[in-house]
PDB file of N, CA and C in Angstrom:
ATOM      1  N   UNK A   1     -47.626  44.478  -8.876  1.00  0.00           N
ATOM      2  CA  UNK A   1     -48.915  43.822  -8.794  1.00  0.00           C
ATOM      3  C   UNK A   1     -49.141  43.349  -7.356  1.00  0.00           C
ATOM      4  N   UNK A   2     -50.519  43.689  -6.988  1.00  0.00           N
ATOM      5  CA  UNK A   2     -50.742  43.023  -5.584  1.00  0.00           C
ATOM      6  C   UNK A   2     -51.580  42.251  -5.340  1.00  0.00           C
ATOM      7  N   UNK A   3     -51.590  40.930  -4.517  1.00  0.00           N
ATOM      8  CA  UNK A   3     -52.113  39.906  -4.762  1.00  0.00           C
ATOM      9  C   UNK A   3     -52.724  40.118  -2.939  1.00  0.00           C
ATOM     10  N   UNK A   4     -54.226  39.087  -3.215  1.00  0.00           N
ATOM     11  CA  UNK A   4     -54.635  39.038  -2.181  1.00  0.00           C
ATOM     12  C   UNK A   4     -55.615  37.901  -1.915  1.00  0.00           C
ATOM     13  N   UNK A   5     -55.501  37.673  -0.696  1.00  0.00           N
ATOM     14  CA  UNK A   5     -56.502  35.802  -0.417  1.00  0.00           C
ATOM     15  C   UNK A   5     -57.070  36.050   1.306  1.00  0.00           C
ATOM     16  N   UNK A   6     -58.398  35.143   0.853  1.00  0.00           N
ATOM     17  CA  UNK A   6     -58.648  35.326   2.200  1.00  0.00           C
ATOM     18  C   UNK A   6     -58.304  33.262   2.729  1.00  0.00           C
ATOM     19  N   UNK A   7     -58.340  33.582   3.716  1.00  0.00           N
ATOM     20  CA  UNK A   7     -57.846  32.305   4.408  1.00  0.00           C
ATOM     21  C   UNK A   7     -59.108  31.313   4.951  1.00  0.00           C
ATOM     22  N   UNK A   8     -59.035  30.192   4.037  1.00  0.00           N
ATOM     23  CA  UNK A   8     -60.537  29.822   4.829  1.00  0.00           C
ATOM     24  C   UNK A   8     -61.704  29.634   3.440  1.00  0.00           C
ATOM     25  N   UNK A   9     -61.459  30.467   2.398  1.00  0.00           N
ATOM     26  CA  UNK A   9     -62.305  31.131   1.716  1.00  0.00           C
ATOM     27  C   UNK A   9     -61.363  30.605   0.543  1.00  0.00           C
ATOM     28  N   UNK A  10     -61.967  30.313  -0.236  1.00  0.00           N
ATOM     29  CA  UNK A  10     -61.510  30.235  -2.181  1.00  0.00           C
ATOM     30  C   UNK A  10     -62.165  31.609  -2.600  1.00  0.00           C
ATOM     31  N   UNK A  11     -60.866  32.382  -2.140  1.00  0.00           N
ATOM     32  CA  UNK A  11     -60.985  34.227  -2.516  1.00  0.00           C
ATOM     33  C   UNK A  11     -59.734  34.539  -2.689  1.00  0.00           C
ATOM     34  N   UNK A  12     -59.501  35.282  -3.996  1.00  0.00           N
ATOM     35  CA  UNK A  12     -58.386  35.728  -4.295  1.00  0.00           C
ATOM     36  C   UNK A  12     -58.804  36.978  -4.949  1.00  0.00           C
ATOM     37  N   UNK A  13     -57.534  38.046  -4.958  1.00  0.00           N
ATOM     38  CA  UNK A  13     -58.038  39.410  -6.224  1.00  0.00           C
ATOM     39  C   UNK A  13     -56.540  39.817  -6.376  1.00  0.00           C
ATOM     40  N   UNK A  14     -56.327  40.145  -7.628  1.00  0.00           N
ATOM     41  CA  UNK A  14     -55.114  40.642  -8.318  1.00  0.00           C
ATOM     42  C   UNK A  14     -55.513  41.958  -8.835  1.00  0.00           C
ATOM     43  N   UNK A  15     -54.451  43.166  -8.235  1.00  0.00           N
ATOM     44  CA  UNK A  15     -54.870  44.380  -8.713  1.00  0.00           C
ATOM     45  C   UNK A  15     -53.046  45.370  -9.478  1.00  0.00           C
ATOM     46  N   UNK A  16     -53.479  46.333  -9.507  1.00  0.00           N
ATOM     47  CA  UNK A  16     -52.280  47.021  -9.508  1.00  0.00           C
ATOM     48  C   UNK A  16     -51.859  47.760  -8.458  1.00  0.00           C
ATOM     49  N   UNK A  17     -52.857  48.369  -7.811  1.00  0.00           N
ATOM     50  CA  UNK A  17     -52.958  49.397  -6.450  1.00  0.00           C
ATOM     51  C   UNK A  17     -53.403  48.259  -5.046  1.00  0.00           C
ATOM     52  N   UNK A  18     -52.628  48.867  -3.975  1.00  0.00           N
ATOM     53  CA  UNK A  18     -53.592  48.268  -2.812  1.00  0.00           C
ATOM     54  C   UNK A  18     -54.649  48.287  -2.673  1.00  0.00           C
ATOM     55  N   UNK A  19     -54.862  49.674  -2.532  1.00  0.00           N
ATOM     56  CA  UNK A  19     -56.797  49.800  -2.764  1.00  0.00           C
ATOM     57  C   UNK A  19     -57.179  49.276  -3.415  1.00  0.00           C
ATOM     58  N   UNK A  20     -57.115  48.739  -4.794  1.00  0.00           N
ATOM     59  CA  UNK A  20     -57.778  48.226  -5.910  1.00  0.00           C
ATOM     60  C   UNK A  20     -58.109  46.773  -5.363  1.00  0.00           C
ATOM     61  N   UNK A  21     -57.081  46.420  -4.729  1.00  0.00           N
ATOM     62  CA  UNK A  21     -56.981  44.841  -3.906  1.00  0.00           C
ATOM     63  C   UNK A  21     -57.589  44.591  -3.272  1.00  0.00           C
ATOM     64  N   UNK A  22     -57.509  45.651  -2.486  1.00  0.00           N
ATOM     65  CA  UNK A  22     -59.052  45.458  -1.143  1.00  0.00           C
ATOM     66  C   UNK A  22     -59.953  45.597  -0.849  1.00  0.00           C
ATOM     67  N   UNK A  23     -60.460  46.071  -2.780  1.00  0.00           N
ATOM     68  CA  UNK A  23     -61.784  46.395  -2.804  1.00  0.00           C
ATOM     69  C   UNK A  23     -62.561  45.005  -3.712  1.00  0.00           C
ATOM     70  N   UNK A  24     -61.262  44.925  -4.640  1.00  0.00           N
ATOM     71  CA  UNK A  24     -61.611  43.596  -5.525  1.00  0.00           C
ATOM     72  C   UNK A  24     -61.656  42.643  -4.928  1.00  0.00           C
ATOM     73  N   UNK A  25     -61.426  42.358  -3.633  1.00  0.00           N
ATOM     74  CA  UNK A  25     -61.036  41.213  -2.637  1.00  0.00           C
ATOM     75  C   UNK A  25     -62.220  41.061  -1.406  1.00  0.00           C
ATOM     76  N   UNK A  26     -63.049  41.978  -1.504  1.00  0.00           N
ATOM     77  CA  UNK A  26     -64.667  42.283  -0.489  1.00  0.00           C
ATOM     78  C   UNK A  26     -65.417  42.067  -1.424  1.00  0.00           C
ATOM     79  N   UNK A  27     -65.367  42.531  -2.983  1.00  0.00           N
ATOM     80  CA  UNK A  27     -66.103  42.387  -3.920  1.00  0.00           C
ATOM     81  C   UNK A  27     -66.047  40.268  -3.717  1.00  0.00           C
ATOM     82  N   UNK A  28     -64.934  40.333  -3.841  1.00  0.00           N
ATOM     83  CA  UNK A  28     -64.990  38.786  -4.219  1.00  0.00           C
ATOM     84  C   UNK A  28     -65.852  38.233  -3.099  1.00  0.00           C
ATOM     85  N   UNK A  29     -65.383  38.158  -1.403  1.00  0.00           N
ATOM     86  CA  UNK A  29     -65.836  37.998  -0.102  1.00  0.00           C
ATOM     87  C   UNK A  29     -67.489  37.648  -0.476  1.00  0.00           C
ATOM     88  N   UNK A  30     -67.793  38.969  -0.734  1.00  0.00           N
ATOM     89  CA  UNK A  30     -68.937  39.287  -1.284  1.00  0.00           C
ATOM     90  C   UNK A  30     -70.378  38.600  -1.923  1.00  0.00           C
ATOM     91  N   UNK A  31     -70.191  37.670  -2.840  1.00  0.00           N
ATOM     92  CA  UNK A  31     -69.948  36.283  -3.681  1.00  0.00           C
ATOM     93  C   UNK A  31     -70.291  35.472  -2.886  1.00  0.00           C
ATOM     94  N   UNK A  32     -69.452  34.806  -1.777  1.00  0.00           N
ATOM     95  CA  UNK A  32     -69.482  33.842  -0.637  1.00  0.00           C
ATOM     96  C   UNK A  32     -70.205  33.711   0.241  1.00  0.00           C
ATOM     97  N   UNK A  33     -70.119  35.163   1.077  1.00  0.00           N
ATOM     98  CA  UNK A  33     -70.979  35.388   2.140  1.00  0.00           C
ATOM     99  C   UNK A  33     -72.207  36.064   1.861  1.00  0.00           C
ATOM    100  N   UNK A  34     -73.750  36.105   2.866  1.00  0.00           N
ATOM    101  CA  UNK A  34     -74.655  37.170   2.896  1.00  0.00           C
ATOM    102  C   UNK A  34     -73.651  38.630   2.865  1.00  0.00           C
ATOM    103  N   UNK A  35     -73.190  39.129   3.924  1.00  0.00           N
ATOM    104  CA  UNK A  35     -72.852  40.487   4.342  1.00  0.00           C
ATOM    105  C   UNK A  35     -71.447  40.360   4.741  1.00  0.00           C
ATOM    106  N   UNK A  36     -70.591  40.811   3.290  1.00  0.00           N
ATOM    107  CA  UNK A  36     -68.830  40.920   3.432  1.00  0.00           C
ATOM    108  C   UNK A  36     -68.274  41.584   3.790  1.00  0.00           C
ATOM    109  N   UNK A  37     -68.959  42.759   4.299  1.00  0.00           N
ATOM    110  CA  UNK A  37     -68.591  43.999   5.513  1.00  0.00           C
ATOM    111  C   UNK A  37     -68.731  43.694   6.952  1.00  0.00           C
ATOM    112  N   UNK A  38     -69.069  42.069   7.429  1.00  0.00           N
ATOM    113  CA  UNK A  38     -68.729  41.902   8.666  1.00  0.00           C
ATOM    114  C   UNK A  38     -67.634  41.025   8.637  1.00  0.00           C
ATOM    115  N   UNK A  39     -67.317  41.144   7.925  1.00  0.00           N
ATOM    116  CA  UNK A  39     -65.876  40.075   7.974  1.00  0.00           C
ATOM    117  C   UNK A  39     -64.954  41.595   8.464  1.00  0.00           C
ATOM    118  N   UNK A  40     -63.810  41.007   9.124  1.00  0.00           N
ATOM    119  CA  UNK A  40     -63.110  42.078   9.487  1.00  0.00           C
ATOM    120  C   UNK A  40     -61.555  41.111   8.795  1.00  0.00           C
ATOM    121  N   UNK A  41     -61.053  41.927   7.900  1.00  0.00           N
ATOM    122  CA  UNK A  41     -59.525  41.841   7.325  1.00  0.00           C
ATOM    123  C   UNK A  41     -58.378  41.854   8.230  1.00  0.00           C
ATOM    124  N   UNK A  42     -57.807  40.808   8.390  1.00  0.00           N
ATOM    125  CA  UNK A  42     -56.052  40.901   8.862  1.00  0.00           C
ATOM    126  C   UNK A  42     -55.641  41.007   7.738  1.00  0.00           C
ATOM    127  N   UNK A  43     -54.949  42.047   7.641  1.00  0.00           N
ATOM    128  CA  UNK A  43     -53.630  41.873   6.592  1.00  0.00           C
ATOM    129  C   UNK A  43     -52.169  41.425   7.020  1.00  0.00           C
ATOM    130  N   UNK A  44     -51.899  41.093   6.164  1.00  0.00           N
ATOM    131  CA  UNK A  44     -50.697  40.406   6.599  1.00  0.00           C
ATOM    132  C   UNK A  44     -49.628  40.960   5.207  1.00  0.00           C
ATOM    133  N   UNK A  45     -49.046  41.904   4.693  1.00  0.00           N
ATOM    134  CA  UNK A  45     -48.018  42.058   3.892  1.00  0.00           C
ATOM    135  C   UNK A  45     -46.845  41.910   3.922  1.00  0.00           C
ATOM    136  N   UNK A  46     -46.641  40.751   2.540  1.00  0.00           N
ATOM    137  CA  UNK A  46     -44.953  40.913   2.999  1.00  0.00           C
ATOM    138  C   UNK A  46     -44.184  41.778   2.219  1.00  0.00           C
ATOM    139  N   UNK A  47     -43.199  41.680   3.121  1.00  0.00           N
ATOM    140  CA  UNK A  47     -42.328  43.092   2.788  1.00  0.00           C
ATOM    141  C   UNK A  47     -41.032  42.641   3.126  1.00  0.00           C
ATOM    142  N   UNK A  48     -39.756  43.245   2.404  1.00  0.00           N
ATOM    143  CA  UNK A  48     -38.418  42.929   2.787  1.00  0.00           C
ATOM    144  C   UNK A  48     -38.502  43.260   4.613  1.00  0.00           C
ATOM    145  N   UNK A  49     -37.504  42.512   4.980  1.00  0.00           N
ATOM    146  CA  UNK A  49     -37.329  43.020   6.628  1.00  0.00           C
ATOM    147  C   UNK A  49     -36.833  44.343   6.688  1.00  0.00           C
ATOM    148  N   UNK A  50     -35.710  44.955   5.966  1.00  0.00           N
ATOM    149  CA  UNK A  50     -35.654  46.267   6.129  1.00  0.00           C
ATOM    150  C   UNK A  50     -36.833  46.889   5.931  1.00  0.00           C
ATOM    151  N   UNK A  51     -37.709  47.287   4.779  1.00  0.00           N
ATOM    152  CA  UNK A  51     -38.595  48.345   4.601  1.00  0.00           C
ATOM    153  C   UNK A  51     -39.865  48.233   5.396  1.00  0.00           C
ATOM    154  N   UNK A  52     -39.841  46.762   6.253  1.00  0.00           N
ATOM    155  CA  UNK A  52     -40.596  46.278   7.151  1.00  0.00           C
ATOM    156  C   UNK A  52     -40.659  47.145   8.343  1.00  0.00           C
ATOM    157  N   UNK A  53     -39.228  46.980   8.472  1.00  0.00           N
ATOM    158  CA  UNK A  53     -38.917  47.961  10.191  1.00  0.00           C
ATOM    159  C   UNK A  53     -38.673  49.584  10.064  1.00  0.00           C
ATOM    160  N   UNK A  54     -38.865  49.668   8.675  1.00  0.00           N
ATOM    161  CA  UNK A  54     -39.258  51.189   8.510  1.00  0.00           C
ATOM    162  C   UNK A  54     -40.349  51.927   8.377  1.00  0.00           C
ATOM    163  N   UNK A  55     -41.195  51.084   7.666  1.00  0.00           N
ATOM    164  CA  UNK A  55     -42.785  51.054   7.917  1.00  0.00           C
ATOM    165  C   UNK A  55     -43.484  51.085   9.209  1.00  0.00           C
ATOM    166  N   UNK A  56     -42.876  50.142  10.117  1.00  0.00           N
ATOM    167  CA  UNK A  56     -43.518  49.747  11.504  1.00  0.00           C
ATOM    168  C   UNK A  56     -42.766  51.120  12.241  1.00  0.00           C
ATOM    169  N   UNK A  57     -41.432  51.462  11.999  1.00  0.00           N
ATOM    170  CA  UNK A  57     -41.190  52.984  12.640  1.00  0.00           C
ATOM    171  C   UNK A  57     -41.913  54.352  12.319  1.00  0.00           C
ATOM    172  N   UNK A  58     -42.177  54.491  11.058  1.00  0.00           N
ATOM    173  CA  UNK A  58     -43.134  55.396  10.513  1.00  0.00           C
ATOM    174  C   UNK A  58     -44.448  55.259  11.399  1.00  0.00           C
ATOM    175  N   UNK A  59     -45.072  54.415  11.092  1.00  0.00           N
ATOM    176  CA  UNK A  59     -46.150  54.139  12.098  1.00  0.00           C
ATOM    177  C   UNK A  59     -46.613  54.343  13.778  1.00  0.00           C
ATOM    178  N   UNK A  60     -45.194  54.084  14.643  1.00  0.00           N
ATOM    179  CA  UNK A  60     -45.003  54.094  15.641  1.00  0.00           C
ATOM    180  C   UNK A  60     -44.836  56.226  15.531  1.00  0.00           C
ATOM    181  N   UNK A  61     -43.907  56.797  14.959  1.00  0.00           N
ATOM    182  CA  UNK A  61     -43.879  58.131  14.731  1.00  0.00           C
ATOM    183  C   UNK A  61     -45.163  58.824  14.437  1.00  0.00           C
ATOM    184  N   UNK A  62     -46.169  58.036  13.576  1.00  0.00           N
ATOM    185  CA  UNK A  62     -47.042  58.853  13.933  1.00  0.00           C
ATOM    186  C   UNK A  62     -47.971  58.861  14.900  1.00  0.00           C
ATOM    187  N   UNK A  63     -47.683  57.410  16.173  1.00  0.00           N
ATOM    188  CA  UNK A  63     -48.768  57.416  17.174  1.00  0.00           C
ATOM    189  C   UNK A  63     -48.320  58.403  17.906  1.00  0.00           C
ATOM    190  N   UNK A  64     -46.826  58.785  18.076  1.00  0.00           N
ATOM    191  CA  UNK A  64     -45.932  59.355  19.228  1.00  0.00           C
ATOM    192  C   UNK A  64     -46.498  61.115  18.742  1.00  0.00           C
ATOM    193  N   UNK A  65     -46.615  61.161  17.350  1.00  0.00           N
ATOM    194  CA  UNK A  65     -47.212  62.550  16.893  1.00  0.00           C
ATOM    195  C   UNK A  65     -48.517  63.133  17.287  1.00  0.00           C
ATOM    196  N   UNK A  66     -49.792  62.152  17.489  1.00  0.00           N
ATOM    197  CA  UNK A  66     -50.386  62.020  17.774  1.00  0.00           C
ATOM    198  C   UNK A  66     -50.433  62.525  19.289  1.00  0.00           C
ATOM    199  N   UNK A  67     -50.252  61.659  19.940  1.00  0.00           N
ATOM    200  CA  UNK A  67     -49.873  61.810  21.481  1.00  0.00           C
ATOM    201  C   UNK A  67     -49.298  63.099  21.575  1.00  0.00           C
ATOM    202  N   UNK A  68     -48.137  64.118  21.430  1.00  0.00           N
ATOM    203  CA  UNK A  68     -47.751  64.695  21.103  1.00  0.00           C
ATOM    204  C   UNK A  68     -48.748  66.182  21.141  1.00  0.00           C
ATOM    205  N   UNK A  69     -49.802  65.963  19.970  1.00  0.00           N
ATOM    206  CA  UNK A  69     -50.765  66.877  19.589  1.00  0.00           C
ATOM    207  C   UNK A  69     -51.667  66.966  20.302  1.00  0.00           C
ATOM    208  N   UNK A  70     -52.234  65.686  21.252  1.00  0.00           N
ATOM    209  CA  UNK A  70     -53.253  65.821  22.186  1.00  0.00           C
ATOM    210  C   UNK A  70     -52.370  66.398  23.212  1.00  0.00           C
ATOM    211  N   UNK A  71     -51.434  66.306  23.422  1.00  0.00           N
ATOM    212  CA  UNK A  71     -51.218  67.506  25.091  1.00  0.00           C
ATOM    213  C   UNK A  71     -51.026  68.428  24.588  1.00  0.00           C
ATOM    214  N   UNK A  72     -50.749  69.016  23.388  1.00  0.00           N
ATOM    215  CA  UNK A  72     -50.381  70.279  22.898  1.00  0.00           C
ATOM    216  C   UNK A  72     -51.783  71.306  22.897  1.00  0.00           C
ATOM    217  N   UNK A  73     -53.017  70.132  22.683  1.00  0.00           N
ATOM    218  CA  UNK A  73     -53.911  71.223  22.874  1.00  0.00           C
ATOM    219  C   UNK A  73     -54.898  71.056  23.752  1.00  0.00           C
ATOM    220  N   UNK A  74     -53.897  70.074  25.036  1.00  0.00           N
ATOM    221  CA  UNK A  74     -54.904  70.307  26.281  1.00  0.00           C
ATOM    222  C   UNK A  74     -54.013  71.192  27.198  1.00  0.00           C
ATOM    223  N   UNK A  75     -52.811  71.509  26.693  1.00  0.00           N
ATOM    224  CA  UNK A  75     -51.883  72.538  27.470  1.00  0.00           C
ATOM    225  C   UNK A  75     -52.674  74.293  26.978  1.00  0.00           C
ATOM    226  N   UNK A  76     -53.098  73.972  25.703  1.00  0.00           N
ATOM    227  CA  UNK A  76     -53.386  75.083  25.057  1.00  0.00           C
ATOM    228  C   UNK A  76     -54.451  75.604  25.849  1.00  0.00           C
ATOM    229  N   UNK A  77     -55.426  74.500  25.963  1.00  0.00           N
ATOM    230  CA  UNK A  77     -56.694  74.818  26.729  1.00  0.00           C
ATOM    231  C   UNK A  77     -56.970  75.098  28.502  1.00  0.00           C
ATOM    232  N   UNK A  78     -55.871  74.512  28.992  1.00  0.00           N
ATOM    233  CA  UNK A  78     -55.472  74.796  30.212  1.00  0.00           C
ATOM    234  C   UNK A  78     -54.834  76.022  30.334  1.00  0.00           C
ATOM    235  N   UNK A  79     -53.812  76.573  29.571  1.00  0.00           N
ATOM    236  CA  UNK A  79     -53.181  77.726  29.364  1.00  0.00           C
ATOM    237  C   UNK A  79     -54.357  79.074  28.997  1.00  0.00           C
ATOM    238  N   UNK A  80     -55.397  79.234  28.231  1.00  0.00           N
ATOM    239  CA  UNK A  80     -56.403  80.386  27.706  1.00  0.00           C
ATOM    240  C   UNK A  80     -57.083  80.087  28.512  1.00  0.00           C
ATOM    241  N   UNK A  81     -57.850  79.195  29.832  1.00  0.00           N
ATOM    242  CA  UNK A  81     -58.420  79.463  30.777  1.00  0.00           C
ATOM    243  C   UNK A  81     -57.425  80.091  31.714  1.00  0.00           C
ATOM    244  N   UNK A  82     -56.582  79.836  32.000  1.00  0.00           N
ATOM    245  CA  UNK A  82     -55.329  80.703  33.183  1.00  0.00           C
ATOM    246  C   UNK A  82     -55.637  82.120  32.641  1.00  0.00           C
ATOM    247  N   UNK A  83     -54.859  82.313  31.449  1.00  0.00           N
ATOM    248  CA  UNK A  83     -55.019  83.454  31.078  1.00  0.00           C
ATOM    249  C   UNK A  83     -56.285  84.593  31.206  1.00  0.00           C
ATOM    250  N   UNK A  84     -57.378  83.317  30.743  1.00  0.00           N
ATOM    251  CA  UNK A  84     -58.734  84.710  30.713  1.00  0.00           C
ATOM    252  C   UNK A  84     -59.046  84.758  32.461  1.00  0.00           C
ATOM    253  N   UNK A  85     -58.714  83.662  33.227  1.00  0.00           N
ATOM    254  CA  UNK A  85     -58.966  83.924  34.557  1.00  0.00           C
ATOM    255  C   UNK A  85     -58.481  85.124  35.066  1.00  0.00           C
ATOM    256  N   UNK A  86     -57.538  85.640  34.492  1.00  0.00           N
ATOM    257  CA  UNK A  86     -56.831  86.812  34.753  1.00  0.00           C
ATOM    258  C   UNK A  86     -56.894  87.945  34.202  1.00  0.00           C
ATOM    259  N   UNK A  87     -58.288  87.691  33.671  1.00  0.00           N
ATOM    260  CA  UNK A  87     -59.363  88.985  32.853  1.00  0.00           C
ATOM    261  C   UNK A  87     -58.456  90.035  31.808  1.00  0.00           C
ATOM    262  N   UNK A  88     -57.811  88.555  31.113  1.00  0.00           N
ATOM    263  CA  UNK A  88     -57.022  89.211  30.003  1.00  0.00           C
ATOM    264  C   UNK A  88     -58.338  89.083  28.542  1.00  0.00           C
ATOM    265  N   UNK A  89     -57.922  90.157  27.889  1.00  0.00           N
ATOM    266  CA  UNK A  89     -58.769  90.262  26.569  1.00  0.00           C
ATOM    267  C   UNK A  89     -58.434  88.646  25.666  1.00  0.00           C
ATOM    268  N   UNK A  90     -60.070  88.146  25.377  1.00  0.00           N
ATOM    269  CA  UNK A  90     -59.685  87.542  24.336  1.00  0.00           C
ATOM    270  C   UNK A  90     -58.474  86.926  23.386  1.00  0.00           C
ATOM    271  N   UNK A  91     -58.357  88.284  22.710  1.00  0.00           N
ATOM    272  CA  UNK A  91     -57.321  88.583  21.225  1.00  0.00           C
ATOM    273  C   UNK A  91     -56.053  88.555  22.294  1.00  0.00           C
ATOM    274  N   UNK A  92     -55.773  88.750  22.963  1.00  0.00           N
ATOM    275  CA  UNK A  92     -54.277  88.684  23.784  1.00  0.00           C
ATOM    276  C   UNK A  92     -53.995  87.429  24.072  1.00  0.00           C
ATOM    277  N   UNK A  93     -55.258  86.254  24.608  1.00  0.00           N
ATOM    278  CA  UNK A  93     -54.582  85.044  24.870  1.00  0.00           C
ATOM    279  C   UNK A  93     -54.388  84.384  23.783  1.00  0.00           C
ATOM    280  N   UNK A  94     -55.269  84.788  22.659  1.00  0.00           N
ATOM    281  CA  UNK A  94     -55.088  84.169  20.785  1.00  0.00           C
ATOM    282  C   UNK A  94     -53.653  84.511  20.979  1.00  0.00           C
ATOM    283  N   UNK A  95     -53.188  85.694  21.036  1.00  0.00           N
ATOM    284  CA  UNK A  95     -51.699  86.189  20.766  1.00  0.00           C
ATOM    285  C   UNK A  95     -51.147  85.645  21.329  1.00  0.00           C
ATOM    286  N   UNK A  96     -50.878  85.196  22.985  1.00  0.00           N
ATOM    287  CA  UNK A  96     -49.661  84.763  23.647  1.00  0.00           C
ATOM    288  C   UNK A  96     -49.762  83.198  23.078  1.00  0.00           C
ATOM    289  N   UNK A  97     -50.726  82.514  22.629  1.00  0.00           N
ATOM    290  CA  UNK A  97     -50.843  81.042  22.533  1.00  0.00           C
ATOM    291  C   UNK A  97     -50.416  80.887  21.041  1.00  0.00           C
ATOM    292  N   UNK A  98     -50.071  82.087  20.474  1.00  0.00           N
ATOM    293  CA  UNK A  98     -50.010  82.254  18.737  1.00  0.00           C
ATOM    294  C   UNK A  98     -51.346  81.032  18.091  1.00  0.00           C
ATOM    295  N   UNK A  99     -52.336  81.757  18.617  1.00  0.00           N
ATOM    296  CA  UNK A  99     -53.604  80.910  17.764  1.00  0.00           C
ATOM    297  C   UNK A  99     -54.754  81.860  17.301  1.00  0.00           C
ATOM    298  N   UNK A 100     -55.121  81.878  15.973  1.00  0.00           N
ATOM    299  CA  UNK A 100     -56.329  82.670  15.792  1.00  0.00           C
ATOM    300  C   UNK A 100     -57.448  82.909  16.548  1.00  0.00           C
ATOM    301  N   UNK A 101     -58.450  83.951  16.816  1.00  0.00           N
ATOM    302  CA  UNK A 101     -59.036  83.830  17.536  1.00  0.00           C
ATOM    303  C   UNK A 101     -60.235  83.268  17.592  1.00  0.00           C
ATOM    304  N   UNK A 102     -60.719  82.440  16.322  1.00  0.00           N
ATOM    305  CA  UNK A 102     -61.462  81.443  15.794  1.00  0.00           C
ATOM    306  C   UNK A 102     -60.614  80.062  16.766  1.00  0.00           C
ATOM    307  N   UNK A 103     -59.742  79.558  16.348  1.00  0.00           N
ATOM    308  CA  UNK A 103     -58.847  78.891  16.758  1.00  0.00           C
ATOM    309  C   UNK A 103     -58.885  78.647  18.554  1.00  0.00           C
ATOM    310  N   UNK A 104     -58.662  80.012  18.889  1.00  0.00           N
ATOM    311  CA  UNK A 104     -58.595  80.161  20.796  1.00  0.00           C
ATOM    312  C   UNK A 104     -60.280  79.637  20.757  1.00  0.00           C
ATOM    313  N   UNK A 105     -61.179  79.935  20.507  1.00  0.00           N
ATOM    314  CA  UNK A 105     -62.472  79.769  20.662  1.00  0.00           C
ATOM    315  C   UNK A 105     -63.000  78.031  20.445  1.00  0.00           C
ATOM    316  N   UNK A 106     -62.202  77.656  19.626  1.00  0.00           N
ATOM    317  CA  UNK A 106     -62.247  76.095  19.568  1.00  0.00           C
ATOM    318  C   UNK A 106     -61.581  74.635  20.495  1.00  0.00           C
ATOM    319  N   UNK A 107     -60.621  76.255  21.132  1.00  0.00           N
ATOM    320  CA  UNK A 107     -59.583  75.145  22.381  1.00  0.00           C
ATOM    321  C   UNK A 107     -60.528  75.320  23.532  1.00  0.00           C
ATOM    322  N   UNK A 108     -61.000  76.220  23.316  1.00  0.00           N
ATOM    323  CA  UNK A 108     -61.788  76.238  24.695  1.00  0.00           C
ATOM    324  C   UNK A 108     -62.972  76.159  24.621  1.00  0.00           C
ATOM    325  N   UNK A 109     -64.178  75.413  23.298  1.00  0.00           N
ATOM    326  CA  UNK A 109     -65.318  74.737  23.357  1.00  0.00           C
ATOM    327  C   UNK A 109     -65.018  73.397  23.582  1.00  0.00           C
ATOM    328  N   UNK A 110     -63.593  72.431  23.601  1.00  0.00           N
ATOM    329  CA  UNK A 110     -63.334  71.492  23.185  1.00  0.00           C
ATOM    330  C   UNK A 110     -63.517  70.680  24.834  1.00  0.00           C
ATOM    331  N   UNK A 111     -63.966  69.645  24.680  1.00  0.00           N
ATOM    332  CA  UNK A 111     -64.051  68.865  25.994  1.00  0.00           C
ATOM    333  C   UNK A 111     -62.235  68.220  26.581  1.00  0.00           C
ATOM    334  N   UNK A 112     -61.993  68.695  27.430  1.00  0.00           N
ATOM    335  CA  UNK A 112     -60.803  67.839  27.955  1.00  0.00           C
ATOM    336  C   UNK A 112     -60.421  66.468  27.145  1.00  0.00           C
ATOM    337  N   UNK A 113     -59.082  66.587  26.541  1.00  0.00           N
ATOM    338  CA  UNK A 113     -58.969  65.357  26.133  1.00  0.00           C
ATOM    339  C   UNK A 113     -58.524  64.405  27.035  1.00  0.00           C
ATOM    340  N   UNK A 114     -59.222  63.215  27.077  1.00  0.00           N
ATOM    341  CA  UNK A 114     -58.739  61.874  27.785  1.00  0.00           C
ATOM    342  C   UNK A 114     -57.299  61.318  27.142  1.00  0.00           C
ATOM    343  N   UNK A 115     -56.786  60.892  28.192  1.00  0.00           N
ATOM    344  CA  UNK A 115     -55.390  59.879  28.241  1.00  0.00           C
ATOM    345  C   UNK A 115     -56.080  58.058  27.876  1.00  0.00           C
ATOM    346  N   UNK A 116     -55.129  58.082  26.551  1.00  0.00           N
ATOM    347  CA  UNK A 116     -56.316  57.030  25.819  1.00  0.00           C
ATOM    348  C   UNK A 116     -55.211  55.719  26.500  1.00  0.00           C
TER     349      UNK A 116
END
């Protein structure tokens, strides 16, 4: 069961699911305020300290994945301009980059990604 309160507020919601919580818990907001979609939620969950610092590593893994994927396809896109500069066919730089040629056509409509 997951329990939830806002701070400040005589708001509480008891659900079975998270989602269910944080919807029953805006619903409640809701009630109180004109407009409970400008309230912006801290959550705060507790959690054992182990599954805590495994959660917060999961998390961190997927920013690093992230990061990761944006140079992967600004290398991609830097790489099929080299290539066609060198008045190679299309379907050949799809091939050397192993990307469809739908795919090659999307790395290279795509605007430079920024370093966030």
């Amino acid at each position: 069961m997951w329990r939830a309160s806002v701070k400040g507020l005589r708001c509480r919601s008891r659900a079975r699911t998270l989602r269910e919580a944080r919807v029953k818990l805006r619903s409640a907001v809701a009630a109180l305020v004109e407009d409970a979609y400008s309230i912006d939620f801290v959550e705060d969950v507790k959690l054992p300290g182990d599954t805590r610092r495994l959660l917060v590593r999961h998390w961190a893994a997927r920013r690093q994945m992230k990061e990761a994927a944006r140079r992967a396809r600004e290398a991609a896109r830097t790489a099929a301009q080299a290539l066609l500069a060198l008045k190679l066919k299309r379907h050949d730089v799809a091939d050397l980059l192993g990307l469809s040629a739908a795919r090659l056509q999307q790395v290279l409509d795509a605007p430079p990604d920024r370093e966030a």
